[in-house]
C-alpha atoms as a PDB file:
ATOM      1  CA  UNK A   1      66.238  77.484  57.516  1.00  0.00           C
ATOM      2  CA  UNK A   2      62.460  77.762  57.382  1.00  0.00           C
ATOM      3  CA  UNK A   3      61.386  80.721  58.671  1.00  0.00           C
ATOM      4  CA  UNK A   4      57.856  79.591  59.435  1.00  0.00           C
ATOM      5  CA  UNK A   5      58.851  77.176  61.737  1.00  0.00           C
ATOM      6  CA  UNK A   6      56.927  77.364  65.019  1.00  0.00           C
ATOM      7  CA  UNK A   7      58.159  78.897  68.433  1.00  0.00           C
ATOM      8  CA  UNK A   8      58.205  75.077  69.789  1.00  0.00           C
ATOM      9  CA  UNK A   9      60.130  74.125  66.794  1.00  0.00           C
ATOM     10  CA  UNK A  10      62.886  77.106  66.842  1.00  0.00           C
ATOM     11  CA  UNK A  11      63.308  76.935  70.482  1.00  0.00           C
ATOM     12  CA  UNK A  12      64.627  73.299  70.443  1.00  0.00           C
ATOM     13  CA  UNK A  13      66.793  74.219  67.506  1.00  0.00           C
ATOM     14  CA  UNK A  14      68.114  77.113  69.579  1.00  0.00           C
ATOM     15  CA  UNK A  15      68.524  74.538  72.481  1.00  0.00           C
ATOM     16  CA  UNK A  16      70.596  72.689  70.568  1.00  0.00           C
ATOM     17  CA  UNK A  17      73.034  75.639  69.273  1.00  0.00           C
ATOM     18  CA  UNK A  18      71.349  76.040  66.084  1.00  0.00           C
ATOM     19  CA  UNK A  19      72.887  79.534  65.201  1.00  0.00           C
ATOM     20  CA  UNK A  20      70.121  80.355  62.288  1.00  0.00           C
ATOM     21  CA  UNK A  21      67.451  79.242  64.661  1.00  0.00           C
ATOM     22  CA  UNK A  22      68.082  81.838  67.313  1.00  0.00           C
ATOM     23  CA  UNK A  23      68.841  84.616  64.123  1.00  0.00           C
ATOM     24  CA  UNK A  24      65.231  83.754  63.398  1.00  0.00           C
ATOM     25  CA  UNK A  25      64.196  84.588  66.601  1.00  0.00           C
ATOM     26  CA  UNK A  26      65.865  87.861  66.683  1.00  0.00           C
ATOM     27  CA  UNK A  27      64.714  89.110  63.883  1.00  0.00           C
ATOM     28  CA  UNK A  28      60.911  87.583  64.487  1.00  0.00           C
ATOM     29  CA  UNK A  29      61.010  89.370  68.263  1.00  0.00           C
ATOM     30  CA  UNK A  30      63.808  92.480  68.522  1.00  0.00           C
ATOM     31  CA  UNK A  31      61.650  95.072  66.824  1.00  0.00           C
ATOM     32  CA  UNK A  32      58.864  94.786  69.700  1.00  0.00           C
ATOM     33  CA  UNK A  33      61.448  94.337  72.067  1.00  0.00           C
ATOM     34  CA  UNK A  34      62.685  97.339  71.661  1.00  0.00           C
ATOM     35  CA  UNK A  35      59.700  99.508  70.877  1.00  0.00           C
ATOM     36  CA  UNK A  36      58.996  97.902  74.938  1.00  0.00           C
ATOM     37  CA  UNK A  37      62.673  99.088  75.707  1.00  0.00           C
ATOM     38  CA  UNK A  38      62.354 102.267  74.701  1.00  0.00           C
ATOM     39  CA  UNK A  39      58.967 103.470  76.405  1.00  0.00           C
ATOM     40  CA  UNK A  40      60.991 102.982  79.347  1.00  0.00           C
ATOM     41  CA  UNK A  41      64.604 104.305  79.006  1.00  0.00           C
ATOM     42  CA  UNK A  42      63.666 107.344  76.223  1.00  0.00           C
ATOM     43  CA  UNK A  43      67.221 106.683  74.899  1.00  0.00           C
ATOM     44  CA  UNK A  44      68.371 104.792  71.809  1.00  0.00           C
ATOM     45  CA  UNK A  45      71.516 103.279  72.882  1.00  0.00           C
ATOM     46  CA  UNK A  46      70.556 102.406  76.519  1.00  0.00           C
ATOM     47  CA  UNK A  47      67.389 100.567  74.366  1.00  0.00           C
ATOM     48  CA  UNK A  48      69.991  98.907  71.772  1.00  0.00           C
ATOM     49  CA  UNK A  49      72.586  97.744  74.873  1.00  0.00           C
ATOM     50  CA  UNK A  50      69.681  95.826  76.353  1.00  0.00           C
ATOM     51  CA  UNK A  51      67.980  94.496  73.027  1.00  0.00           C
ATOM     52  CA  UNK A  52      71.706  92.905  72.635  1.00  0.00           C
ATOM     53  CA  UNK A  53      71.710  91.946  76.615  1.00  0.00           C
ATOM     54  CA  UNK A  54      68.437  90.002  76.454  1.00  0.00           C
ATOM     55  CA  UNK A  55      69.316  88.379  73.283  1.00  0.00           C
ATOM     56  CA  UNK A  56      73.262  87.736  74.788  1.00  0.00           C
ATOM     57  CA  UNK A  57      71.379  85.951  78.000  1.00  0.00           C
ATOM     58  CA  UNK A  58      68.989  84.014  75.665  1.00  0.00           C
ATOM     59  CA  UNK A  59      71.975  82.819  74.256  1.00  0.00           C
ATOM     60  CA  UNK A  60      73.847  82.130  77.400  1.00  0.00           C
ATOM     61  CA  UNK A  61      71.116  80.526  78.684  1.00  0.00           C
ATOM     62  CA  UNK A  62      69.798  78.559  75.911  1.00  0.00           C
ATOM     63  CA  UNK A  63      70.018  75.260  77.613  1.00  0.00           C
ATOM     64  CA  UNK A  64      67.318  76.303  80.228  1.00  0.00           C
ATOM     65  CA  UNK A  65      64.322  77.542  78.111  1.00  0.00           C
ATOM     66  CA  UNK A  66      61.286  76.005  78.885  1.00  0.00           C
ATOM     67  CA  UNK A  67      60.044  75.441  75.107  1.00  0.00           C
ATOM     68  CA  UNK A  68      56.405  74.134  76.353  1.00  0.00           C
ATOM     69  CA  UNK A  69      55.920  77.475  78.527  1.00  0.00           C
ATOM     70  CA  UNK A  70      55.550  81.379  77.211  1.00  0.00           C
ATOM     71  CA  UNK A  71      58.960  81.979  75.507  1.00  0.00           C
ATOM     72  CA  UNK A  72      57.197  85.527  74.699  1.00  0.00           C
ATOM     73  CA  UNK A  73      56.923  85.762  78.926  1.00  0.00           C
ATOM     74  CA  UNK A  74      60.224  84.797  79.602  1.00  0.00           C
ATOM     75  CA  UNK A  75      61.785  87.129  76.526  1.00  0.00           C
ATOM     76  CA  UNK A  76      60.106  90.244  78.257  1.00  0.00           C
ATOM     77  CA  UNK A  77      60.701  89.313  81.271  1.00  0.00           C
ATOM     78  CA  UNK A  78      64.713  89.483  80.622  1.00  0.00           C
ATOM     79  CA  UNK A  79      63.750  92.872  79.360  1.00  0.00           C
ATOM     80  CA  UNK A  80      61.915  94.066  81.765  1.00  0.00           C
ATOM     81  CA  UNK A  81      64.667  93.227  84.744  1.00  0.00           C
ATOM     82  CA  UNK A  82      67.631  94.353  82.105  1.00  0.00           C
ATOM     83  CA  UNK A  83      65.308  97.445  81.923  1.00  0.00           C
ATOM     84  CA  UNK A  84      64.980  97.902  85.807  1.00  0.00           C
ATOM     85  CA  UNK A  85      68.705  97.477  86.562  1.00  0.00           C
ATOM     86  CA  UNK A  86      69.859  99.996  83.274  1.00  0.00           C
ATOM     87  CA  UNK A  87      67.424 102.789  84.837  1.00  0.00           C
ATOM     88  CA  UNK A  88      68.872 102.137  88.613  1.00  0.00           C
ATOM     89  CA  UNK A  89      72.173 102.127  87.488  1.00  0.00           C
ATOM     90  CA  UNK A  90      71.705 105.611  85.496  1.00  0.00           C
ATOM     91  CA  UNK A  91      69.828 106.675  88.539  1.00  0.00           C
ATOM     92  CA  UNK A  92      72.894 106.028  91.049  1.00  0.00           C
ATOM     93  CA  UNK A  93      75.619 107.642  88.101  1.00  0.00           C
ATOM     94  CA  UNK A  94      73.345 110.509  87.836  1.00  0.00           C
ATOM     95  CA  UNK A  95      73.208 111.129  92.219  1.00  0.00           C
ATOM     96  CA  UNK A  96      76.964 110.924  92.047  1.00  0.00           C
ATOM     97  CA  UNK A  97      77.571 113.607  89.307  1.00  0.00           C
ATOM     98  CA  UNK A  98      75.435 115.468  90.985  1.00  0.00           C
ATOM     99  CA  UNK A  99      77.621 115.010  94.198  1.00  0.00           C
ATOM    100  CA  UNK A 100      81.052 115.382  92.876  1.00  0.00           C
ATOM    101  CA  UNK A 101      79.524 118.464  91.428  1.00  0.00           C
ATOM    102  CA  UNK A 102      78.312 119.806  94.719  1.00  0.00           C
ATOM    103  CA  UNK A 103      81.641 118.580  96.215  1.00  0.00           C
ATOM    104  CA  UNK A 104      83.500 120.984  93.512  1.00  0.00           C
ATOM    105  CA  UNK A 105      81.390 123.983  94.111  1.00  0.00           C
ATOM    106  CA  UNK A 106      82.029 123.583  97.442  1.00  0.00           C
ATOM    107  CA  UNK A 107      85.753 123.097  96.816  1.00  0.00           C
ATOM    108  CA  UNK A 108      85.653 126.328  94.827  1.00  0.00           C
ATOM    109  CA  UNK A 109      83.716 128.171  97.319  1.00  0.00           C
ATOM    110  CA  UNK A 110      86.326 126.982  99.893  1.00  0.00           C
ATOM    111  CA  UNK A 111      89.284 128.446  97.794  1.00  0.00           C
ATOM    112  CA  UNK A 112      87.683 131.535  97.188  1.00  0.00           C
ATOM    113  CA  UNK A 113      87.257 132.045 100.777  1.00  0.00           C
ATOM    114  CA  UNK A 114      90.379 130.905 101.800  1.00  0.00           C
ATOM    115  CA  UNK A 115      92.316 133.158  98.976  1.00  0.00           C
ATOM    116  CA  UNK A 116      89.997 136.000 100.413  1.00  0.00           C
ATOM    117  CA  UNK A 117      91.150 135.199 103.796  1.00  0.00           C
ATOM    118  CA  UNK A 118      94.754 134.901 102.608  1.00  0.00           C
ATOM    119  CA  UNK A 119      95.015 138.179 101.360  1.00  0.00           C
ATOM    120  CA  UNK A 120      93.476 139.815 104.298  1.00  0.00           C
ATOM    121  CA  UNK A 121      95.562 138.172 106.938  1.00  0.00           C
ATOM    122  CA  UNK A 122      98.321 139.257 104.426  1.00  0.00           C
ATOM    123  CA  UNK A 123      97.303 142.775 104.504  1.00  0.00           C
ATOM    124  CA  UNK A 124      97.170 142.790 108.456  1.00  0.00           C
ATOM    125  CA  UNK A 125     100.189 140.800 108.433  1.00  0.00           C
ATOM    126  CA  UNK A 126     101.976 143.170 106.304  1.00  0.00           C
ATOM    127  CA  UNK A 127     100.755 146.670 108.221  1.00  0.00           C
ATOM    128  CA  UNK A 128     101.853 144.950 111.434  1.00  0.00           C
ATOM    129  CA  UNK A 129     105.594 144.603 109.873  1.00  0.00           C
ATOM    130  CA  UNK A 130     105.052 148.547 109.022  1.00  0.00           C
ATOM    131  CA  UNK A 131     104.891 149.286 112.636  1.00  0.00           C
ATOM    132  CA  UNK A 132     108.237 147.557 113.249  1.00  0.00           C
ATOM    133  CA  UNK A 133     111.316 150.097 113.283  1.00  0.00           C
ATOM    134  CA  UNK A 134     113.674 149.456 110.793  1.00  0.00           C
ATOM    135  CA  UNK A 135     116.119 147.374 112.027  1.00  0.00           C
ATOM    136  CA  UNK A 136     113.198 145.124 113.463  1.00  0.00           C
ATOM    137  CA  UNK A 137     111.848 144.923 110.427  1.00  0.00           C
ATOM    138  CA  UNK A 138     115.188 144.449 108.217  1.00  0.00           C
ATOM    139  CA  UNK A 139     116.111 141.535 110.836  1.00  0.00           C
ATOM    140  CA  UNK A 140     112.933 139.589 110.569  1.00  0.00           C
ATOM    141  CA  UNK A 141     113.188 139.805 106.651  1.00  0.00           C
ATOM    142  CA  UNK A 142     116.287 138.404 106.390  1.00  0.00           C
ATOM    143  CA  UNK A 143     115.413 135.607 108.976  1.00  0.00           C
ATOM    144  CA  UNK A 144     111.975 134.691 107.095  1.00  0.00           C
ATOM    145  CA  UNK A 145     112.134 135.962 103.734  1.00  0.00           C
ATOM    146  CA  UNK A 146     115.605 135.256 102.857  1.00  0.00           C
ATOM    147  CA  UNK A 147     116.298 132.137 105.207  1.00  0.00           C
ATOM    148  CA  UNK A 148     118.898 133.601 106.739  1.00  0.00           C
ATOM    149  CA  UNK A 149     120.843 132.418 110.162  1.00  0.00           C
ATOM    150  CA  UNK A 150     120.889 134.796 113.147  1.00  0.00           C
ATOM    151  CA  UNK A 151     125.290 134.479 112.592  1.00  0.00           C
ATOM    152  CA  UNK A 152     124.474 135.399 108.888  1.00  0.00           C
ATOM    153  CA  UNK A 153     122.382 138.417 109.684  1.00  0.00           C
ATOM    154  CA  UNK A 154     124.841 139.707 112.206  1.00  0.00           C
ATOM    155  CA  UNK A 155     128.011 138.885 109.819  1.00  0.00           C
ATOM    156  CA  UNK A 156     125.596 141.260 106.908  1.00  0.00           C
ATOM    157  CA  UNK A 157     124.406 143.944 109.149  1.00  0.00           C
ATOM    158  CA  UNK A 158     127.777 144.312 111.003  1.00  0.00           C
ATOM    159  CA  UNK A 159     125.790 143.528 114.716  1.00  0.00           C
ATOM    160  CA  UNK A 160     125.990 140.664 117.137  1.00  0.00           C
ATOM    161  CA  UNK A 161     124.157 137.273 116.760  1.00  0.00           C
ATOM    162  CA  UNK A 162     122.449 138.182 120.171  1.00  0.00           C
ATOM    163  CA  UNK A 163     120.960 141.559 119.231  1.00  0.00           C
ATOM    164  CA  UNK A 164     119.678 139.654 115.804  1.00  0.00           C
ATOM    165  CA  UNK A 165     118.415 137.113 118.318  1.00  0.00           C
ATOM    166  CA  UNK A 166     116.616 139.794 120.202  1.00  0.00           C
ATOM    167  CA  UNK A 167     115.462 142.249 117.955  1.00  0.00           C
ATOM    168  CA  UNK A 168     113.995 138.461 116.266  1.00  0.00           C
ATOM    169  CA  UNK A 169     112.148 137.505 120.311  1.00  0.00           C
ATOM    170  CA  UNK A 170     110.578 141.571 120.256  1.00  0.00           C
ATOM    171  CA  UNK A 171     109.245 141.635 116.807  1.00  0.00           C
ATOM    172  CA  UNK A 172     107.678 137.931 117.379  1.00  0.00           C
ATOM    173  CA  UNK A 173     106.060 139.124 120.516  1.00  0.00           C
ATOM    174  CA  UNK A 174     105.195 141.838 119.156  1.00  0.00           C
ATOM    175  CA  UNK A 175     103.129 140.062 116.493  1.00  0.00           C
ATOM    176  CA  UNK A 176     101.740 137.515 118.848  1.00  0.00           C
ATOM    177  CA  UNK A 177     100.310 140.637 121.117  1.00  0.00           C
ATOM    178  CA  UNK A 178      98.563 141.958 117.956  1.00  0.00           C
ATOM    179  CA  UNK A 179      97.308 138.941 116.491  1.00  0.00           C
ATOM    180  CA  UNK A 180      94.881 136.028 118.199  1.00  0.00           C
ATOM    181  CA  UNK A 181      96.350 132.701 118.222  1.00  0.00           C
ATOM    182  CA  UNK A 182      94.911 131.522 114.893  1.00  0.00           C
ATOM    183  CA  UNK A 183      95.901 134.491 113.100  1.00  0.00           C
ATOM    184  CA  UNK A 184      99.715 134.266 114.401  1.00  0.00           C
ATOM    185  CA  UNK A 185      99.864 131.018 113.514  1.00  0.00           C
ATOM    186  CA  UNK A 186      98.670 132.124 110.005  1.00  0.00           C
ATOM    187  CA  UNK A 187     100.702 135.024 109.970  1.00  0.00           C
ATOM    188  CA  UNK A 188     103.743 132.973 110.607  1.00  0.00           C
ATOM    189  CA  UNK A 189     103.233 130.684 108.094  1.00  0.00           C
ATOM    190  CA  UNK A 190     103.032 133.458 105.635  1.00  0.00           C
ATOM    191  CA  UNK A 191     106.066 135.011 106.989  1.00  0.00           C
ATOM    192  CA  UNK A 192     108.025 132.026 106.643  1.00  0.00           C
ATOM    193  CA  UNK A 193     107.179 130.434 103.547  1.00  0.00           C
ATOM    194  CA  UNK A 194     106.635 133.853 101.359  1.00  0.00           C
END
């Protein structure tokens, strides 16, 4: 095909489906479309994904080009919006990075408070079970560390299911006098699931 065809001339060809009439046209406009591109989004391949997007919706939209008005206009105009919407769309990916990276510092922050916490609450926890006498202390073992049954714990230690069941009713009252609410609760659920 002639390559010195006119706009008019190329843009009816390309109206018509003439492949080697819109190649013509990308390689007479893509260079300055892209140089535009580019002064905008600073990066190469955001620049090349919308050379190809204004040249795929020339191409999709052949059928409606006005071949007597500014095909130049129209051209950058495509650009321009394709342009607008890339730079949003960064815009928005870039705000949430930056908030599921705030949301996992504060995650970590969280965990290193709550390990902090942990071990604290474990250290009370455990000087609290110090104060127990032995045979307190042996009985509420068995019941929290080991899982045992008050019958099982009396059957082991050779004593009756009701002194397991009180010695078990002192030692948690004792606990619940020496720790607030929140803390027994924590205490608890250290007690029975470690």
């Amino acid at each position: 095909m002639n390559i010195n065809k006119s706009n008019t001339e190329l843009l009816k060809l390309l109206k018509d489906g003439d492949m080697s009439a819109f190649d013509i046209i990308y390689k007479k406009y893509s260079r300055r479309l892209y140089g535009f591109v580019f002064r905008y989004t600073k990066q190469e391949a955001d620049t090349e994904e919308i050379v190809q997007e204004v040249f795929i919706k020339i191409w999709q939209s052949r059928d409606k080009i006005n071949i007597y008005s500014s095909f130049e206009s129209f051209l950058f105009t495509i650009a321009h919006n394709a342009t607008v919407n890339l730079l949003k769309k960064r815009a928005t990916e870039h705000k949430y990075v930056e908030h599921v990276k705030s949301l996992q510092h504060i995650d970590e922050t969280y965990e290193l408070t709550d390990e902090i916490h942990y071990k604290e609450l474990k250290q009370k926890f455990q000087g609290l079970l110090n104060e127990l006498s032995p045979r307190q202390k042996e009985i509420f073992q068995l019941s929290r560390e080991e899982g045992l049954s008050h019958k099982e714990i009396a059957e082991k230690l050779g004593i009756s299911a009701n002194t397991v069941k009180n010695h078990l009713v002192t030692t948690l009252s004792f606990l619940k006098s020496k720790l607030d609410n929140g803390l027994l609760i924590s205490g608890l659920f250290i007690s029975l699931f470690l």
